[in-house]
PDB file of N, CA and C in Angstrom:
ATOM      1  N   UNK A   1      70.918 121.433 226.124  1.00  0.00           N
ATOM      2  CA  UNK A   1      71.477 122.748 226.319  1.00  0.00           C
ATOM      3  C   UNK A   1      70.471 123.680 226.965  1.00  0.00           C
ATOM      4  N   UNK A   2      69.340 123.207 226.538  1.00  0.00           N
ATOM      5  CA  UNK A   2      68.130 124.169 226.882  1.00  0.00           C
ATOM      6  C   UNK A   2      68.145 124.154 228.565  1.00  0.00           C
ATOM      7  N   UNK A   3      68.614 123.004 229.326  1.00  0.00           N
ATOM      8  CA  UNK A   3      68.685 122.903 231.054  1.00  0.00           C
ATOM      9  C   UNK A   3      69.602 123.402 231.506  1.00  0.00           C
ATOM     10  N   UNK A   4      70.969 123.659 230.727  1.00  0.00           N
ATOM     11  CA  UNK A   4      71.733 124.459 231.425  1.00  0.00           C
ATOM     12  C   UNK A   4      71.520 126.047 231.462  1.00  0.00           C
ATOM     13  N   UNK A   5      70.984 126.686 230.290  1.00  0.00           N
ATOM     14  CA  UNK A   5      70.269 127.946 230.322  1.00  0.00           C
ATOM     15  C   UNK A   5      69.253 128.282 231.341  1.00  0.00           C
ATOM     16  N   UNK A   6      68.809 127.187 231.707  1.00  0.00           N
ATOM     17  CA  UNK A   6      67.397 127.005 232.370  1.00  0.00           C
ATOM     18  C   UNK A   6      68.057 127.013 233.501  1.00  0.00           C
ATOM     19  N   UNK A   7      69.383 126.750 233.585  1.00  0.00           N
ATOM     20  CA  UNK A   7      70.559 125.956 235.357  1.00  0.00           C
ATOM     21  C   UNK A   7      69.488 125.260 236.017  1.00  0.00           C
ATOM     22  N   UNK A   8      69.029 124.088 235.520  1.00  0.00           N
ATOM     23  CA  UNK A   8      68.532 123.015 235.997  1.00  0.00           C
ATOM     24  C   UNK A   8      69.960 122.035 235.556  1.00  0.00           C
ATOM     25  N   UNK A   9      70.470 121.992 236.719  1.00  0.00           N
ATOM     26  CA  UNK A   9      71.958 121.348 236.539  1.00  0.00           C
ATOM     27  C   UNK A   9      71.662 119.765 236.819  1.00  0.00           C
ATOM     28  N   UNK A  10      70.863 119.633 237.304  1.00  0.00           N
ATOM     29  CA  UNK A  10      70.664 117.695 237.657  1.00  0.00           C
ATOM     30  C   UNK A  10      70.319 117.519 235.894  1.00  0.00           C
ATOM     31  N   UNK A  11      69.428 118.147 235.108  1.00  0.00           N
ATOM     32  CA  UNK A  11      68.622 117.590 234.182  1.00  0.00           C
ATOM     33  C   UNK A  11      69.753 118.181 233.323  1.00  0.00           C
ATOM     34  N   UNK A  12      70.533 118.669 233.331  1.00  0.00           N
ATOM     35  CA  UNK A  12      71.584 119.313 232.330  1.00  0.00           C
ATOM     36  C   UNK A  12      72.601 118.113 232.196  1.00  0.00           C
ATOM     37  N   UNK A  13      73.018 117.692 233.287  1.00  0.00           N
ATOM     38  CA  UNK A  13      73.643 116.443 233.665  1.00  0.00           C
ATOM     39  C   UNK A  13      73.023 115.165 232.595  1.00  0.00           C
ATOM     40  N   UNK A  14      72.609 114.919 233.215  1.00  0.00           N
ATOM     41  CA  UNK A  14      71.463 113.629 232.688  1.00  0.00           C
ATOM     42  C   UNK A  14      71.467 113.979 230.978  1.00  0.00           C
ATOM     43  N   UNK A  15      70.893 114.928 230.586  1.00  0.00           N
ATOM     44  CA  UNK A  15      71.114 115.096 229.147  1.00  0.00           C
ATOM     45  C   UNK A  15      72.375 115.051 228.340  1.00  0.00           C
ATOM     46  N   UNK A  16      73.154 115.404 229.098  1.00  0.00           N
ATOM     47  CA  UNK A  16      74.959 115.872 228.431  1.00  0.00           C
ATOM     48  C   UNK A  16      75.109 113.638 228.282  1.00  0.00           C
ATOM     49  N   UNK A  17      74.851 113.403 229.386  1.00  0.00           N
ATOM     50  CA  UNK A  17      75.203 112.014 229.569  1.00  0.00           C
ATOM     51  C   UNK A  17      74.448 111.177 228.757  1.00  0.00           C
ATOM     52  N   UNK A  18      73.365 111.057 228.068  1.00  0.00           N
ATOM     53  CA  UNK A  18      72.367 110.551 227.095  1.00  0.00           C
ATOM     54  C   UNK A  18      72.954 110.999 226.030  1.00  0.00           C
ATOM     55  N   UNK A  19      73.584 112.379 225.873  1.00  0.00           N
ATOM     56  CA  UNK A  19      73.723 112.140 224.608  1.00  0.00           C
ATOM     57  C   UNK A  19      75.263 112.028 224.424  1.00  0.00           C
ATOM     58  N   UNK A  20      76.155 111.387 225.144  1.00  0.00           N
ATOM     59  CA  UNK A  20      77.505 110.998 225.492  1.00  0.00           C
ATOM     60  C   UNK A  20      76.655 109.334 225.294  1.00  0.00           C
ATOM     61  N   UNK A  21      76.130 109.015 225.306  1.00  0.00           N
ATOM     62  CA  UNK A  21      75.651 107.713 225.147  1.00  0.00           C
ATOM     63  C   UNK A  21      75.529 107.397 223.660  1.00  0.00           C
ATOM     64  N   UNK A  22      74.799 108.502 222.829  1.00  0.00           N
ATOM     65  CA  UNK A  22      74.330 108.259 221.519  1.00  0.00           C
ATOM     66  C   UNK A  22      76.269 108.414 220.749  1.00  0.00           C
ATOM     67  N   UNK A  23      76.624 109.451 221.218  1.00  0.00           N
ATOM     68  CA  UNK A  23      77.824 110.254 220.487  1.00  0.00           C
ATOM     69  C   UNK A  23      79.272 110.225 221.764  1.00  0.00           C
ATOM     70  N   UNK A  24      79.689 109.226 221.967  1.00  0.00           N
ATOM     71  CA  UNK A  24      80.730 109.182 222.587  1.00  0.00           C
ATOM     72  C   UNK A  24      81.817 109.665 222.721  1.00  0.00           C
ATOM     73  N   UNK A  25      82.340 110.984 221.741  1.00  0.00           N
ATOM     74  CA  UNK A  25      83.020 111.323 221.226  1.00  0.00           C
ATOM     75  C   UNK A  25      82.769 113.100 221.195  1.00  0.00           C
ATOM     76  N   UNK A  26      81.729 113.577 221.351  1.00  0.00           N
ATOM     77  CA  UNK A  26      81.101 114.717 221.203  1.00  0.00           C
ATOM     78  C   UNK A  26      81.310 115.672 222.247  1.00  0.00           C
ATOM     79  N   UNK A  27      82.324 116.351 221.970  1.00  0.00           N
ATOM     80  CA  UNK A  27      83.308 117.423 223.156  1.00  0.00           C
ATOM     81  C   UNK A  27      82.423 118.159 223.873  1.00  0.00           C
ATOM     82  N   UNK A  28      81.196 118.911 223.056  1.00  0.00           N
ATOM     83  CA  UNK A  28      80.595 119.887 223.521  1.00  0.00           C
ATOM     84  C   UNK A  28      79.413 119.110 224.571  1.00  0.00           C
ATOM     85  N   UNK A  29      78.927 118.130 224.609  1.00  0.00           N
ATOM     86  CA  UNK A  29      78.851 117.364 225.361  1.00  0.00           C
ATOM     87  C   UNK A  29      79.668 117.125 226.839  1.00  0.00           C
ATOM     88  N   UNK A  30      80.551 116.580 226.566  1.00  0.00           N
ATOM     89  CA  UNK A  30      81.614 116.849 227.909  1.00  0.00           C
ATOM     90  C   UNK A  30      81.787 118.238 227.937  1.00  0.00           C
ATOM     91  N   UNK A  31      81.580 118.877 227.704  1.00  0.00           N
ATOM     92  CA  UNK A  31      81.680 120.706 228.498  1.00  0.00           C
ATOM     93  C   UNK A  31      80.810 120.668 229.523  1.00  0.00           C
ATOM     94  N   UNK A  32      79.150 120.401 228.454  1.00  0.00           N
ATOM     95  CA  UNK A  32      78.060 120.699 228.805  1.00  0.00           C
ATOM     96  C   UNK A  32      77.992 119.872 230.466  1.00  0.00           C
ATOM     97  N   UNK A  33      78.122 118.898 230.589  1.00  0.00           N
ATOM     98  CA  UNK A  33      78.217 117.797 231.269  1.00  0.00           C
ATOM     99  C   UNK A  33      79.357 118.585 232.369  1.00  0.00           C
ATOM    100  N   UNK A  34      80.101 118.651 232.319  1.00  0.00           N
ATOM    101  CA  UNK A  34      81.392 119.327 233.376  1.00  0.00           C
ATOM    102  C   UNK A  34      80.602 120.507 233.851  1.00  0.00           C
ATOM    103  N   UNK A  35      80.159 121.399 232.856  1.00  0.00           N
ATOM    104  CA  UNK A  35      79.274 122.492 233.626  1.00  0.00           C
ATOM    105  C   UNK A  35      78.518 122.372 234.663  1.00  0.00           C
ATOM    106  N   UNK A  36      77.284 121.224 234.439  1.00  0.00           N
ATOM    107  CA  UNK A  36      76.028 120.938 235.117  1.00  0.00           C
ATOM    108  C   UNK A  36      76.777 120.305 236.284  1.00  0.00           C
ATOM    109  N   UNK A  37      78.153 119.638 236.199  1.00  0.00           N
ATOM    110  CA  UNK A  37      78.305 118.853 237.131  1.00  0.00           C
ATOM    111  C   UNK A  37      79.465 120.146 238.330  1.00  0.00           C
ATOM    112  N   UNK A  38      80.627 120.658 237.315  1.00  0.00           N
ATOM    113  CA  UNK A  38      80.354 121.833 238.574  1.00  0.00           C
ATOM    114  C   UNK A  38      79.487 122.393 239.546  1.00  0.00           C
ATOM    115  N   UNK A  39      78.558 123.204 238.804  1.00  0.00           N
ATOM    116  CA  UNK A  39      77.503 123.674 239.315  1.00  0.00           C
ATOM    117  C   UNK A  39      76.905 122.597 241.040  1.00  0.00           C
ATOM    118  N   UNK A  40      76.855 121.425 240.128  1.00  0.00           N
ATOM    119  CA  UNK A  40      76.214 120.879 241.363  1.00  0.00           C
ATOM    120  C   UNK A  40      77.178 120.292 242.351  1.00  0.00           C
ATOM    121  N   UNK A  41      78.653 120.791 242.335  1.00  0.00           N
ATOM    122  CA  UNK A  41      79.618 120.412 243.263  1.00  0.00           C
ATOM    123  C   UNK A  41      80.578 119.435 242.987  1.00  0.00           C
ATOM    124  N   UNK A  42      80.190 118.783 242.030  1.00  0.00           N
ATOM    125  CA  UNK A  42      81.060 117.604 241.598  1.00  0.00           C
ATOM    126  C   UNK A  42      81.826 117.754 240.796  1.00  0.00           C
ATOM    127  N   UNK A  43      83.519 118.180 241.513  1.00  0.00           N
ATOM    128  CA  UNK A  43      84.181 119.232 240.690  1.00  0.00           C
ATOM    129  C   UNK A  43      85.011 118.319 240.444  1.00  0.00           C
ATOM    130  N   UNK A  44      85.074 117.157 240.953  1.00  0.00           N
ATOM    131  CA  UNK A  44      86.715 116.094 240.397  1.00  0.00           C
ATOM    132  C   UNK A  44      85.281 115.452 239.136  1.00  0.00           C
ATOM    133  N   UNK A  45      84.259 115.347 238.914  1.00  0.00           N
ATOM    134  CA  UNK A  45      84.010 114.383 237.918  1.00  0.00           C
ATOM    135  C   UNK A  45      83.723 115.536 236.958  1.00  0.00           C
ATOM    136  N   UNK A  46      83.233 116.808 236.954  1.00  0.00           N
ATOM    137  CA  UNK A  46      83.674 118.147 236.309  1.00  0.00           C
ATOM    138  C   UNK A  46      84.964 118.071 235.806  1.00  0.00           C
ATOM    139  N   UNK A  47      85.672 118.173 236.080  1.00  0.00           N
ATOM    140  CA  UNK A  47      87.298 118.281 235.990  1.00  0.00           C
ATOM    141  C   UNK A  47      87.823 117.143 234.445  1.00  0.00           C
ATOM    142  N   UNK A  48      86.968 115.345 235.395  1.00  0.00           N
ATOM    143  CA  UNK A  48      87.585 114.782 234.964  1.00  0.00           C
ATOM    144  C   UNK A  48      86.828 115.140 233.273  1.00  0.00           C
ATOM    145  N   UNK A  49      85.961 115.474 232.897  1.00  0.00           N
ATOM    146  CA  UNK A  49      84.700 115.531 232.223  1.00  0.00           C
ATOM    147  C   UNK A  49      85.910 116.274 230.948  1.00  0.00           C
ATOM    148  N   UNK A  50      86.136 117.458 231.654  1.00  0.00           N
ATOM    149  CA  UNK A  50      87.047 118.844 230.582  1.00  0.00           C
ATOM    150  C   UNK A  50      88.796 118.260 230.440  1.00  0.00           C
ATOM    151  N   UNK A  51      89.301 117.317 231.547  1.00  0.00           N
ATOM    152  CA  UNK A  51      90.086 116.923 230.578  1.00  0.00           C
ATOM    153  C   UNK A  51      89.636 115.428 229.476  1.00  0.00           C
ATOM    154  N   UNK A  52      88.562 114.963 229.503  1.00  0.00           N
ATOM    155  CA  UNK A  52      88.565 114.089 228.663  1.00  0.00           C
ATOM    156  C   UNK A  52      88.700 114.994 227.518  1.00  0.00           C
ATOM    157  N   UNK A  53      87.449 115.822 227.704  1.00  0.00           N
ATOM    158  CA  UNK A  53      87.178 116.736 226.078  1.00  0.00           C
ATOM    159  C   UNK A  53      88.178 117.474 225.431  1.00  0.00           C
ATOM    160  N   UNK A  54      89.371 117.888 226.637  1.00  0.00           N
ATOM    161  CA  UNK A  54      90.592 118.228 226.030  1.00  0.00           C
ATOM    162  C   UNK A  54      91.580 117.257 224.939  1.00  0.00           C
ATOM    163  N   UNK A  55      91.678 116.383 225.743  1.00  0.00           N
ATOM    164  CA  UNK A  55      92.131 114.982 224.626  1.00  0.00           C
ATOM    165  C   UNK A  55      91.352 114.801 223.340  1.00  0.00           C
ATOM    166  N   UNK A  56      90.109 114.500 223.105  1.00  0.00           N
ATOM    167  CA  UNK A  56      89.483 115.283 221.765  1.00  0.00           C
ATOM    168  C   UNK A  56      89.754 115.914 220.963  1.00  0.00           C
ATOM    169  N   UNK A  57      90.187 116.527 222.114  1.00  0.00           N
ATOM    170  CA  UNK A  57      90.426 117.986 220.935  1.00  0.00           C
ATOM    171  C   UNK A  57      91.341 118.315 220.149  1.00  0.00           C
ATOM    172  N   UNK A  58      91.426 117.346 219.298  1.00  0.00           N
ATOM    173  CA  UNK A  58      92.632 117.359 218.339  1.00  0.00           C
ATOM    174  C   UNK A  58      92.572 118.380 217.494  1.00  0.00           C
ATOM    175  N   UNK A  59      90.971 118.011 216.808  1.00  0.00           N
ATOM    176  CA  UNK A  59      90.962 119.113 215.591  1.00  0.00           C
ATOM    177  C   UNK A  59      90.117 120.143 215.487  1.00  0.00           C
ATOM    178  N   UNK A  60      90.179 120.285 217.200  1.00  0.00           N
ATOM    179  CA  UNK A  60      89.283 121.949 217.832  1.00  0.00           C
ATOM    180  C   UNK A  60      90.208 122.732 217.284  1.00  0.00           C
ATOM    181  N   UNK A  61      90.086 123.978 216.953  1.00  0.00           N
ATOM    182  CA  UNK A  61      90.600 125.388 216.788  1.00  0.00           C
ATOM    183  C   UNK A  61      91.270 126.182 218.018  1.00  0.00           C
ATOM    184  N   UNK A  62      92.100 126.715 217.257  1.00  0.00           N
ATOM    185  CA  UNK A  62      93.036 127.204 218.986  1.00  0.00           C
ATOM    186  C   UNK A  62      91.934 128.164 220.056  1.00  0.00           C
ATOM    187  N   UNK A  63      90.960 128.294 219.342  1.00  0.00           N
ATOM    188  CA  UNK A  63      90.077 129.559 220.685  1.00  0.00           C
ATOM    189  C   UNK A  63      89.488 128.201 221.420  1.00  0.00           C
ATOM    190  N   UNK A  64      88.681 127.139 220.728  1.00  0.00           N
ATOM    191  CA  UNK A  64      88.370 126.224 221.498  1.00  0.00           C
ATOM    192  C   UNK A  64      88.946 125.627 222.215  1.00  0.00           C
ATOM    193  N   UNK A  65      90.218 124.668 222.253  1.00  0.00           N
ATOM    194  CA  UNK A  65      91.249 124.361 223.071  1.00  0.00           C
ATOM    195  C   UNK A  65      91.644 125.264 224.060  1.00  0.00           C
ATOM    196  N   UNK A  66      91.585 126.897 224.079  1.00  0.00           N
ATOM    197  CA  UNK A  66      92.327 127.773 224.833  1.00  0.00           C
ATOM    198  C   UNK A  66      91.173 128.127 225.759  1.00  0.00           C
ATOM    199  N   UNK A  67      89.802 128.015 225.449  1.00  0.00           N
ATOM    200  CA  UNK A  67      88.519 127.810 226.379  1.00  0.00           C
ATOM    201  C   UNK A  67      88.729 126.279 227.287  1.00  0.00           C
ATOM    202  N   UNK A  68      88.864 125.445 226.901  1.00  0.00           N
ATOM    203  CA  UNK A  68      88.815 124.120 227.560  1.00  0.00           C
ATOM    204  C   UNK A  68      90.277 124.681 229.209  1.00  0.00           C
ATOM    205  N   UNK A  69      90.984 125.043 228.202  1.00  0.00           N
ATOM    206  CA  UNK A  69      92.585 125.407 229.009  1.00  0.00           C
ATOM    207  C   UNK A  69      92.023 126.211 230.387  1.00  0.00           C
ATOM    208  N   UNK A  70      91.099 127.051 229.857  1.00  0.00           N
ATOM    209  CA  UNK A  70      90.453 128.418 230.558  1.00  0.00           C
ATOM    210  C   UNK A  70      89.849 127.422 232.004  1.00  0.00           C
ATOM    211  N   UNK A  71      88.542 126.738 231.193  1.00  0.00           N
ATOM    212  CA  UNK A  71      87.589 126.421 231.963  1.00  0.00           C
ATOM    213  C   UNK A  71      88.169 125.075 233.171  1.00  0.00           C
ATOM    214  N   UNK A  72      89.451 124.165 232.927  1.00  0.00           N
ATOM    215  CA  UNK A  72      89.945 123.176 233.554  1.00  0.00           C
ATOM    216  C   UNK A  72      90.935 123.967 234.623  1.00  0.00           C
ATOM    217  N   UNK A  73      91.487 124.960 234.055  1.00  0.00           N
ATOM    218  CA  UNK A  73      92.268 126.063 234.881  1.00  0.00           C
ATOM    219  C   UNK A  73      91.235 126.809 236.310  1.00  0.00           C
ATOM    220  N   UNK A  74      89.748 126.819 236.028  1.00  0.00           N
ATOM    221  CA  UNK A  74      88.800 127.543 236.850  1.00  0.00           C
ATOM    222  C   UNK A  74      88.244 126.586 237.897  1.00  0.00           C
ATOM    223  N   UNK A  75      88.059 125.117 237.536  1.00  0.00           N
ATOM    224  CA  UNK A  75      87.719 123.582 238.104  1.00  0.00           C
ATOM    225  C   UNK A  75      88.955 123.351 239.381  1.00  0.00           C
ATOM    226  N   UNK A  76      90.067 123.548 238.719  1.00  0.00           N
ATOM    227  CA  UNK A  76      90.873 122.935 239.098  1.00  0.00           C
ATOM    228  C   UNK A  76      91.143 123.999 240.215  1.00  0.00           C
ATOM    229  N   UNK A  77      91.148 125.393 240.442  1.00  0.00           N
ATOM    230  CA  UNK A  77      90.990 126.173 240.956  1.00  0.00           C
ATOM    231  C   UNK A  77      89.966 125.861 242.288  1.00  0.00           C
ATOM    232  N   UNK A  78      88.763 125.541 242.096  1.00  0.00           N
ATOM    233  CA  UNK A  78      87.409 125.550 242.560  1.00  0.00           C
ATOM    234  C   UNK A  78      87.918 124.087 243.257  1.00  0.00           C
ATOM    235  N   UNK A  79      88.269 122.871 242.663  1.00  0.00           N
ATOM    236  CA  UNK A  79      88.980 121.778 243.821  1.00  0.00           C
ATOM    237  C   UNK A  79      89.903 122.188 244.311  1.00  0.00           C
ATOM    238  N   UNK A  80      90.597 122.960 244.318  1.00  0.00           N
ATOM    239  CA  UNK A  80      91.575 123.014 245.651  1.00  0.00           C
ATOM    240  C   UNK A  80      91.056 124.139 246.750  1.00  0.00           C
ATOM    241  N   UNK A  81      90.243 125.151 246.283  1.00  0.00           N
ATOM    242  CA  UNK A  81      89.788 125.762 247.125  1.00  0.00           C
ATOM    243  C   UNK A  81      88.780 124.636 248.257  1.00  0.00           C
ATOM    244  N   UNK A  82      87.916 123.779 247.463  1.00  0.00           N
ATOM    245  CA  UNK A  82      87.334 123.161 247.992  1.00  0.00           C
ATOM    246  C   UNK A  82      88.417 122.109 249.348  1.00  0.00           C
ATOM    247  N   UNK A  83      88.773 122.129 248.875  1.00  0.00           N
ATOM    248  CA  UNK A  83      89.714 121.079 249.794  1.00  0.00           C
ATOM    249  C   UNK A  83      90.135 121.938 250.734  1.00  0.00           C
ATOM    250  N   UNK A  84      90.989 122.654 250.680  1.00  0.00           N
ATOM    251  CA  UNK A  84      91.817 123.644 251.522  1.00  0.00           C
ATOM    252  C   UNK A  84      90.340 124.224 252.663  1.00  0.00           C
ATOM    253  N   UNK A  85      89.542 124.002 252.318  1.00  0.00           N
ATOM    254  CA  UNK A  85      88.504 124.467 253.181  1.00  0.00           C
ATOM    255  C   UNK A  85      87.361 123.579 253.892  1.00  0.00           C
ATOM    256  N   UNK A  86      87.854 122.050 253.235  1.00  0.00           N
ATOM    257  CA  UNK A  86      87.099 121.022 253.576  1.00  0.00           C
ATOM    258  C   UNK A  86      87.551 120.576 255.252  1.00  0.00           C
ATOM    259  N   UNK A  87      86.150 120.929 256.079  1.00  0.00           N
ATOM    260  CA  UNK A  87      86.277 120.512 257.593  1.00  0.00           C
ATOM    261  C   UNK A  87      86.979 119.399 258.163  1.00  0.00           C
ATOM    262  N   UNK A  88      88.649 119.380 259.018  1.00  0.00           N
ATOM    263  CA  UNK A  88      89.435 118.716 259.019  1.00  0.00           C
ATOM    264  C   UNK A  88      88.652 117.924 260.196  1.00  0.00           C
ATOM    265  N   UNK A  89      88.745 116.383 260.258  1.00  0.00           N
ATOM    266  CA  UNK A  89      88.034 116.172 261.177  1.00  0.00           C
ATOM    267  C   UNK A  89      88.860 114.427 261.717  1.00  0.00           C
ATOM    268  N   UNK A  90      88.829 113.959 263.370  1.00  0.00           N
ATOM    269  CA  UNK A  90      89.230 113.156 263.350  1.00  0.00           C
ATOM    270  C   UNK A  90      89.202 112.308 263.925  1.00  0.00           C
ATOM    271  N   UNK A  91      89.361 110.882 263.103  1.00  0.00           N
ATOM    272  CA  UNK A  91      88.327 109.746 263.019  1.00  0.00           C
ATOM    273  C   UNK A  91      89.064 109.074 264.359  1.00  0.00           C
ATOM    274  N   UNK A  92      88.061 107.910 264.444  1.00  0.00           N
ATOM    275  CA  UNK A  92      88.792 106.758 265.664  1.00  0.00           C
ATOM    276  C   UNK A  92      89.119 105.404 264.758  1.00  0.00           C
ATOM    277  N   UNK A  93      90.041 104.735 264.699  1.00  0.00           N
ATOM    278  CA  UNK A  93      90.209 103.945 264.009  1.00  0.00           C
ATOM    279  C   UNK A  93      90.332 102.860 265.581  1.00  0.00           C
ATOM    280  N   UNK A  94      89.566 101.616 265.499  1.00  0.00           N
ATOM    281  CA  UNK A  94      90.214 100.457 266.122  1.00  0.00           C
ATOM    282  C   UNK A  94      90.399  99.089 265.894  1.00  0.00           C
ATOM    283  N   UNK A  95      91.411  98.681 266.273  1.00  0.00           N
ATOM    284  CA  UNK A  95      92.567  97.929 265.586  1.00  0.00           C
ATOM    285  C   UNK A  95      92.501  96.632 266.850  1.00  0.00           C
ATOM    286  N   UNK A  96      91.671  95.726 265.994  1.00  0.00           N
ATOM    287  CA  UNK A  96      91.694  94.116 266.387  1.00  0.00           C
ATOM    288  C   UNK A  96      92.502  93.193 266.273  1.00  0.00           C
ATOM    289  N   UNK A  97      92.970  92.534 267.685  1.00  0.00           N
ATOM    290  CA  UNK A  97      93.725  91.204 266.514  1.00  0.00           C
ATOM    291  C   UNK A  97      92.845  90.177 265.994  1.00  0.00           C
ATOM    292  N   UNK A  98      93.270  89.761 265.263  1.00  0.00           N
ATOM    293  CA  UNK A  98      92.629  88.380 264.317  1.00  0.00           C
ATOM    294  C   UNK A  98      93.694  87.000 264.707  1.00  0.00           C
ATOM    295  N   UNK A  99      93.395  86.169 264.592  1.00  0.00           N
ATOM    296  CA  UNK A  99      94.188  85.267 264.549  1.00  0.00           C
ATOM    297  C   UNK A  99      94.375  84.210 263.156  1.00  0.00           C
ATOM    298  N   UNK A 100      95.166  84.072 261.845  1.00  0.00           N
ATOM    299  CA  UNK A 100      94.812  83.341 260.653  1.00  0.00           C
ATOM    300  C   UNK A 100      95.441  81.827 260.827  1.00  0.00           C
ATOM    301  N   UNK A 101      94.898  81.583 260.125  1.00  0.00           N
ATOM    302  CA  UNK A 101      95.058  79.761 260.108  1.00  0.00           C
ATOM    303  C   UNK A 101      94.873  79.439 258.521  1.00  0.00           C
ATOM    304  N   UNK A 102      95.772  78.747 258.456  1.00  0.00           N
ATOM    305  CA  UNK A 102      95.562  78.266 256.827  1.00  0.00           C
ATOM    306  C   UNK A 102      94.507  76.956 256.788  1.00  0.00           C
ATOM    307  N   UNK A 103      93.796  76.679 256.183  1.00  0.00           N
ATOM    308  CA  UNK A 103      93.008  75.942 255.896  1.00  0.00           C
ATOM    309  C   UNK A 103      93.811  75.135 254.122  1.00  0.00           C
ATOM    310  N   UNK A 104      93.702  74.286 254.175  1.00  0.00           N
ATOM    311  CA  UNK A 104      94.113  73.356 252.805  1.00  0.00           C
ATOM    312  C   UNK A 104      92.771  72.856 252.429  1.00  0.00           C
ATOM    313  N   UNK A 105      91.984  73.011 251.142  1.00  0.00           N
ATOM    314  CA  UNK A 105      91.543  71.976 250.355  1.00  0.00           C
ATOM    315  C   UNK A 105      91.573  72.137 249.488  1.00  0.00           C
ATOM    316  N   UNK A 106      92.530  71.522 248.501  1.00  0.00           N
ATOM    317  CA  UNK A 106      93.109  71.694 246.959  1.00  0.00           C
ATOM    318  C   UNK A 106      93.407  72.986 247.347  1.00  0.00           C
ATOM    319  N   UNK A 107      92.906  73.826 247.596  1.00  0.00           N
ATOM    320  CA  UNK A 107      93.155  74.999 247.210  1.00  0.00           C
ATOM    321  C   UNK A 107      93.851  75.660 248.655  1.00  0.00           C
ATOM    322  N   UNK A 108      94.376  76.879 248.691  1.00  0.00           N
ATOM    323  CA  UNK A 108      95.421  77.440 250.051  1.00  0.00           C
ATOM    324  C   UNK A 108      94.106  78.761 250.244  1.00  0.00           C
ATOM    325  N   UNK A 109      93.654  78.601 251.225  1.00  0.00           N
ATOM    326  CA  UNK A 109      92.950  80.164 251.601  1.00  0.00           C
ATOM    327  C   UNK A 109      92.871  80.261 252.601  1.00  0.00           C
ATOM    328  N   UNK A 110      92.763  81.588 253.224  1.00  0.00           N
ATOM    329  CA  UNK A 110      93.169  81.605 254.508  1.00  0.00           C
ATOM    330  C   UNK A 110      91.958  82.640 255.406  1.00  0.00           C
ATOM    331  N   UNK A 111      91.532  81.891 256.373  1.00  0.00           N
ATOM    332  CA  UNK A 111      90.462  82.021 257.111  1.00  0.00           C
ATOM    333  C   UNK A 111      90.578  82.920 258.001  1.00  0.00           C
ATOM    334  N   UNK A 112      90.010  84.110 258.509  1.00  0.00           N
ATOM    335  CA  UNK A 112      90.292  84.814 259.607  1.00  0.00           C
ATOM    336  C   UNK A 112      89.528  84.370 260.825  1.00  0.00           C
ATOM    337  N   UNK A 113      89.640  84.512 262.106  1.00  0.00           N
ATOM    338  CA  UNK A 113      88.663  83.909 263.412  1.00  0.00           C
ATOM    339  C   UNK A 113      89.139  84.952 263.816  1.00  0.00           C
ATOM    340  N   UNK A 114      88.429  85.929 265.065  1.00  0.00           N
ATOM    341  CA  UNK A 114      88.579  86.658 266.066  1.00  0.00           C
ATOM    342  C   UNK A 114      88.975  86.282 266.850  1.00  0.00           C
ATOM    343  N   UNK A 115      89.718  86.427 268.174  1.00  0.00           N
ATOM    344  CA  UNK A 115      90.179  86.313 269.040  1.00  0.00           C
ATOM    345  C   UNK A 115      89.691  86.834 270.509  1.00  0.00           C
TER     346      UNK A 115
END
């Protein structure tokens, strides 16, 4: 907790996840962890982080659950902005023929060769 105060978000990360290692189960953990990982841009594994801890949260208290509601509502916000603003860009795709041939031994697999 002391790295996210500190917003040393790589080492905030890393800690939330060590101790998601010891305590697999430990919500405030996945907050902590969704925070550091916002912060550093990684808002779908952020995201995915606060709804795990939501599922948890069985026998959180309604202010806690209604924070999780808050903070997945602000993520989820922050990915679509991200997207809607992500540089549309466009690719070249090219498209070979192959020619396949079945090959038999005991077994059926099928070999590609270029053409």
């Amino acid at each position: 907790m002391a790295n996210l105060k500190l917003k040393d978000w790589g080492k905030a990360e890393t800690d939330a996840t060590s101790a998601l290692g010891i305590d697999p189960y430990h919500i405030k953990s996945y907050q902590r962890r969704s925070t550091a990982r916002f912060h550093l841009g990684k808002l779908r594994a952020s995201l995915a982080d606060l709804h795990f801890a939501n599922s948890l949260a069985l026998s959180a208290s309604e202010n806690e659950i209604k924070d999780l509601r808050l903070k997945i509502q602000k993520v989820e916000k922050a990915l679509r902005t991200a997207v809607a603003h992500a540089p549309k860009q466009k690719i070249l795709v090219i498209i070979t023929k192959h020619k396949y041939n079945q090959v038999n031994k005991g077994n059926t697999e099928t070999v590609c060769s270029e053409k």
